[in-house]
C-alpha atoms as a PDB file:
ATOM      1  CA  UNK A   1      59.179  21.824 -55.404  1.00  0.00           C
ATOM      2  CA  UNK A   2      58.447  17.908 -54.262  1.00  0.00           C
ATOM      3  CA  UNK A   3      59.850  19.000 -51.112  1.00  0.00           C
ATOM      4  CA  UNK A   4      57.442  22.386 -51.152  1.00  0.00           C
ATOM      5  CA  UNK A   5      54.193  19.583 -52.024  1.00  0.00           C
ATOM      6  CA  UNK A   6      55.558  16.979 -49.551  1.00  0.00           C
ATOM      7  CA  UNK A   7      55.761  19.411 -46.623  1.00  0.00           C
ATOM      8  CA  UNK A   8      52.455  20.932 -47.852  1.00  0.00           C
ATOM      9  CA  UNK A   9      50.735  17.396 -48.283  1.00  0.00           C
ATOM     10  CA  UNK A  10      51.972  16.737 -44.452  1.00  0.00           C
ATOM     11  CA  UNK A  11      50.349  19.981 -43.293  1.00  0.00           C
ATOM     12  CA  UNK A  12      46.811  18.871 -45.334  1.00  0.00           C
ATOM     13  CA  UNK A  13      47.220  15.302 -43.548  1.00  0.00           C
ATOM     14  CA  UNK A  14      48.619  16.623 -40.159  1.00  0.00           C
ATOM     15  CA  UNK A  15      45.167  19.192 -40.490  1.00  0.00           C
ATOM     16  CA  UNK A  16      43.005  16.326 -41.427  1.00  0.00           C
ATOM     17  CA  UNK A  17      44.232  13.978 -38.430  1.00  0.00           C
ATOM     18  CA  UNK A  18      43.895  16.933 -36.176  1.00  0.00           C
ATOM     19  CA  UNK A  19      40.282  17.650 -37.638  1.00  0.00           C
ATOM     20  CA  UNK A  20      39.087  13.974 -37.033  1.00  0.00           C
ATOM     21  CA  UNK A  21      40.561  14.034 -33.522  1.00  0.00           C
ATOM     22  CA  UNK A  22      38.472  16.716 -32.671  1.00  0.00           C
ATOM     23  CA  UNK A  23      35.871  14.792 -34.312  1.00  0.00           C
ATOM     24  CA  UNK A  24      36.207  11.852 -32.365  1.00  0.00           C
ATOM     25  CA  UNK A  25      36.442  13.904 -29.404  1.00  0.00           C
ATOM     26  CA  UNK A  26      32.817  15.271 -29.881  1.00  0.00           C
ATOM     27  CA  UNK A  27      31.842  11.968 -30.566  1.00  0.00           C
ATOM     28  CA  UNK A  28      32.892  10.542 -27.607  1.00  0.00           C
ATOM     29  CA  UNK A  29      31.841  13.431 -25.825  1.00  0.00           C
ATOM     30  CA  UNK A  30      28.587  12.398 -27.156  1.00  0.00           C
ATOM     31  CA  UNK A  31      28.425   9.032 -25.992  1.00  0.00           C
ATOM     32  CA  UNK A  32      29.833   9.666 -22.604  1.00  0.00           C
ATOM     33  CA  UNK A  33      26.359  12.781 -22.158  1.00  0.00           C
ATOM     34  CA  UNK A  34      24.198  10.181 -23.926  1.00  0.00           C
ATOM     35  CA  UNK A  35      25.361   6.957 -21.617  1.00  0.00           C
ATOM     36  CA  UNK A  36      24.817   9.344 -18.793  1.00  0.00           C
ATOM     37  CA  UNK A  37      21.787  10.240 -19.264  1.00  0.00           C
ATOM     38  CA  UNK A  38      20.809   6.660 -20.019  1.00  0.00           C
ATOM     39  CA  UNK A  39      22.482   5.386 -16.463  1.00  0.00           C
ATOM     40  CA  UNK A  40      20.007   8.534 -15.412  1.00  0.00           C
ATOM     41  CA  UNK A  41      16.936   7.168 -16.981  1.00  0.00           C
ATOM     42  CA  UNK A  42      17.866   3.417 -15.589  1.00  0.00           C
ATOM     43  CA  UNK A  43      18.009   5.448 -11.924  1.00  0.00           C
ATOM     44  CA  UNK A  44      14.510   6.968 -12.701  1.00  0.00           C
ATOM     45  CA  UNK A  45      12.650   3.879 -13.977  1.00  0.00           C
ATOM     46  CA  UNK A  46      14.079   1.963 -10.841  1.00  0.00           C
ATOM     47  CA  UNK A  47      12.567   5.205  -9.073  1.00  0.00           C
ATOM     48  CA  UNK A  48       9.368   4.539 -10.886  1.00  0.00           C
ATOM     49  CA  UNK A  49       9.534   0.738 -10.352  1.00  0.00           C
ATOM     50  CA  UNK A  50      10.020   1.298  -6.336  1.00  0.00           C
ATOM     51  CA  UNK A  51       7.421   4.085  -6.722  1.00  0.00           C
ATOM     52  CA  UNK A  52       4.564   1.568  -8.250  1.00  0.00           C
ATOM     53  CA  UNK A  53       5.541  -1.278  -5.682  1.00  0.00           C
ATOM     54  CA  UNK A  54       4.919   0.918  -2.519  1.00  0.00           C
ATOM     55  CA  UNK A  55       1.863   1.863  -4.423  1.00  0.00           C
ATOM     56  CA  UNK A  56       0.648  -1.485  -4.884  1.00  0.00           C
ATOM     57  CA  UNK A  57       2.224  -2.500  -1.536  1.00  0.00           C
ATOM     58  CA  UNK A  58      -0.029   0.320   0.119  1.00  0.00           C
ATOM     59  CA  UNK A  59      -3.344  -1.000  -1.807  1.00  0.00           C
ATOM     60  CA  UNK A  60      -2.531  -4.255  -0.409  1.00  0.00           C
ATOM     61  CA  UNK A  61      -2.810  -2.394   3.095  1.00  0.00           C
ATOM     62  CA  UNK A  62      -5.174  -0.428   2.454  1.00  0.00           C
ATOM     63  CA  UNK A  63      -7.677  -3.372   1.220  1.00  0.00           C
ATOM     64  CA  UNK A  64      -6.401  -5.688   4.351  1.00  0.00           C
ATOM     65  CA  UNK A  65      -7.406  -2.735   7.092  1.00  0.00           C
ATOM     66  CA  UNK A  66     -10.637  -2.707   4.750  1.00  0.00           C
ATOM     67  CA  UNK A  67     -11.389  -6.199   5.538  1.00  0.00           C
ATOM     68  CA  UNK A  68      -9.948  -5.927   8.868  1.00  0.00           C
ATOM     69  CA  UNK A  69     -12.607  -2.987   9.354  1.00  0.00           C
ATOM     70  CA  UNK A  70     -14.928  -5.061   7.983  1.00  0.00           C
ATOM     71  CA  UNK A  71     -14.723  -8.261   9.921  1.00  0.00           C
ATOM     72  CA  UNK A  72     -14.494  -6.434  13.199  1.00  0.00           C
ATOM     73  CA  UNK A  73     -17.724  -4.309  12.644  1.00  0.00           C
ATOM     74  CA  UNK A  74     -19.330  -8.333  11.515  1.00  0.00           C
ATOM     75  CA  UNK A  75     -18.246  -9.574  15.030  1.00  0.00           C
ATOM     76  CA  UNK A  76     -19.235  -6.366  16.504  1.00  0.00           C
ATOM     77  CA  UNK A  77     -23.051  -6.456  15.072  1.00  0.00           C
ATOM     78  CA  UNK A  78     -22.806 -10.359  16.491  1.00  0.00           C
ATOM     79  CA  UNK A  79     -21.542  -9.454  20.115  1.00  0.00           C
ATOM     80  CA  UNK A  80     -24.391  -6.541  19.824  1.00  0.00           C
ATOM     81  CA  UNK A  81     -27.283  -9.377  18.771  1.00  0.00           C
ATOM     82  CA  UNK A  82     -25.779 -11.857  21.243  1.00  0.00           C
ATOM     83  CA  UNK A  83     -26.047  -9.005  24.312  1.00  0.00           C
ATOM     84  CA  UNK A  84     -29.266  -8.124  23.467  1.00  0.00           C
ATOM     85  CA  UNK A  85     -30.293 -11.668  23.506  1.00  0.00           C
ATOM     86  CA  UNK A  86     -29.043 -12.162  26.843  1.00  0.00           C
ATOM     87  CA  UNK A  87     -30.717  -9.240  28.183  1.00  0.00           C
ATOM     88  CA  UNK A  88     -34.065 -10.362  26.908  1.00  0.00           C
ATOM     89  CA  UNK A  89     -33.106 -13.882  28.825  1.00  0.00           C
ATOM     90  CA  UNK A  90     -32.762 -11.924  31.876  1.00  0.00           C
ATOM     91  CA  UNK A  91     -35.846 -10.117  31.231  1.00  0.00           C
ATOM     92  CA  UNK A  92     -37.784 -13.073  30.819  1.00  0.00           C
ATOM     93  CA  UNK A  93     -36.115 -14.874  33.661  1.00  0.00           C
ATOM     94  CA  UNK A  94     -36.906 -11.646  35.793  1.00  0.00           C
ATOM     95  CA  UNK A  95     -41.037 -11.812  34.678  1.00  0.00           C
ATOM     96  CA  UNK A  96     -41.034 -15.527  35.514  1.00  0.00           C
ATOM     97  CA  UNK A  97     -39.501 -14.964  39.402  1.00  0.00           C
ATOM     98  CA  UNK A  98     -41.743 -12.471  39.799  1.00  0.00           C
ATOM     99  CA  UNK A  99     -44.785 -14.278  38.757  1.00  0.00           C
ATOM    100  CA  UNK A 100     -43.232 -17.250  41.134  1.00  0.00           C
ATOM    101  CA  UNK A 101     -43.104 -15.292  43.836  1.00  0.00           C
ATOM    102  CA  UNK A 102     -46.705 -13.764  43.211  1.00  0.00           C
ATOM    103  CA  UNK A 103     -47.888 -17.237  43.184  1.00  0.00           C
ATOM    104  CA  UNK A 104     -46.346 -18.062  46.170  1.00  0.00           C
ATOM    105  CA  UNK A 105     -47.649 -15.066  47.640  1.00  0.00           C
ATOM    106  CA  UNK A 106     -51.559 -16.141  46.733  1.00  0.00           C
ATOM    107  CA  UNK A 107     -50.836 -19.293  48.195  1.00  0.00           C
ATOM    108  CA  UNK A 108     -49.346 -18.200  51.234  1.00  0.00           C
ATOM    109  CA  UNK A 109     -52.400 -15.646  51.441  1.00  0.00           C
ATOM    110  CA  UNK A 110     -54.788 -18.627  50.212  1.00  0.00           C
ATOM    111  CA  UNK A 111     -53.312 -21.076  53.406  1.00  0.00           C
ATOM    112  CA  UNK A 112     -53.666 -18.158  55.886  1.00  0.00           C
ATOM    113  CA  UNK A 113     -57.311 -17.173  54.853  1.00  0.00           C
ATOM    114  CA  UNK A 114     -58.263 -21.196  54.436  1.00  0.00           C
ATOM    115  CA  UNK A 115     -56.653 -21.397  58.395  1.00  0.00           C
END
């Protein structure tokens, strides 16, 4: 009879051990699915990270071709003013030749009418 509760004791502690194994299998399994999907959601916040710095990297483009735009239309508007500013030099440079030569004109018709 000890032999009988000995050998049945064994089989209660050989279930037991065999029980928690498969305990400590799930709960490794566990870990293992829930450090995966941690190493997963380290991957996507570095996704997220690179995401937001080509974002702001863009902006950073974006408002540099903005002042670029800007700048270039300023110098444009000045090179428009300064063109127009030569042309009414010209024009005025024109009007005063041609009232030279119209004096010069009278004069030479004032010396050949006073001959």
């Amino acid at each position: 009879a000890d032999l009988q509760n000995a050998l049945c004791a064994r089989d209660q502690a050989l279930q037991q051990v065999a029980e928690l194994d498969k305990v400590l299998r799930e709960r490794d399994d566990i870990a293992r699915e829930r450090d995966e999907a941690f190493t997963a959601m380290e991957c996507a916040l570095q996704d997220i990270q690179r995401a937001h710095d080509e974002r702001d990297s863009a902006q950073l483009e974006l408002a540099q071709a903005a002042r670029e735009r800007e700048l270039a239309a300023r110098e444009r508007e000045q090179a428009k003013r300064e063109y127009e500013q030569i042309l009414s030099e010209r024009d005025e440079a024109a009007k005063e030749r041609d009232q030279a030569v119209m004096a010069r004109e009278q004069a030479v018709s004032d010396a050949d009418r006073a001959n």
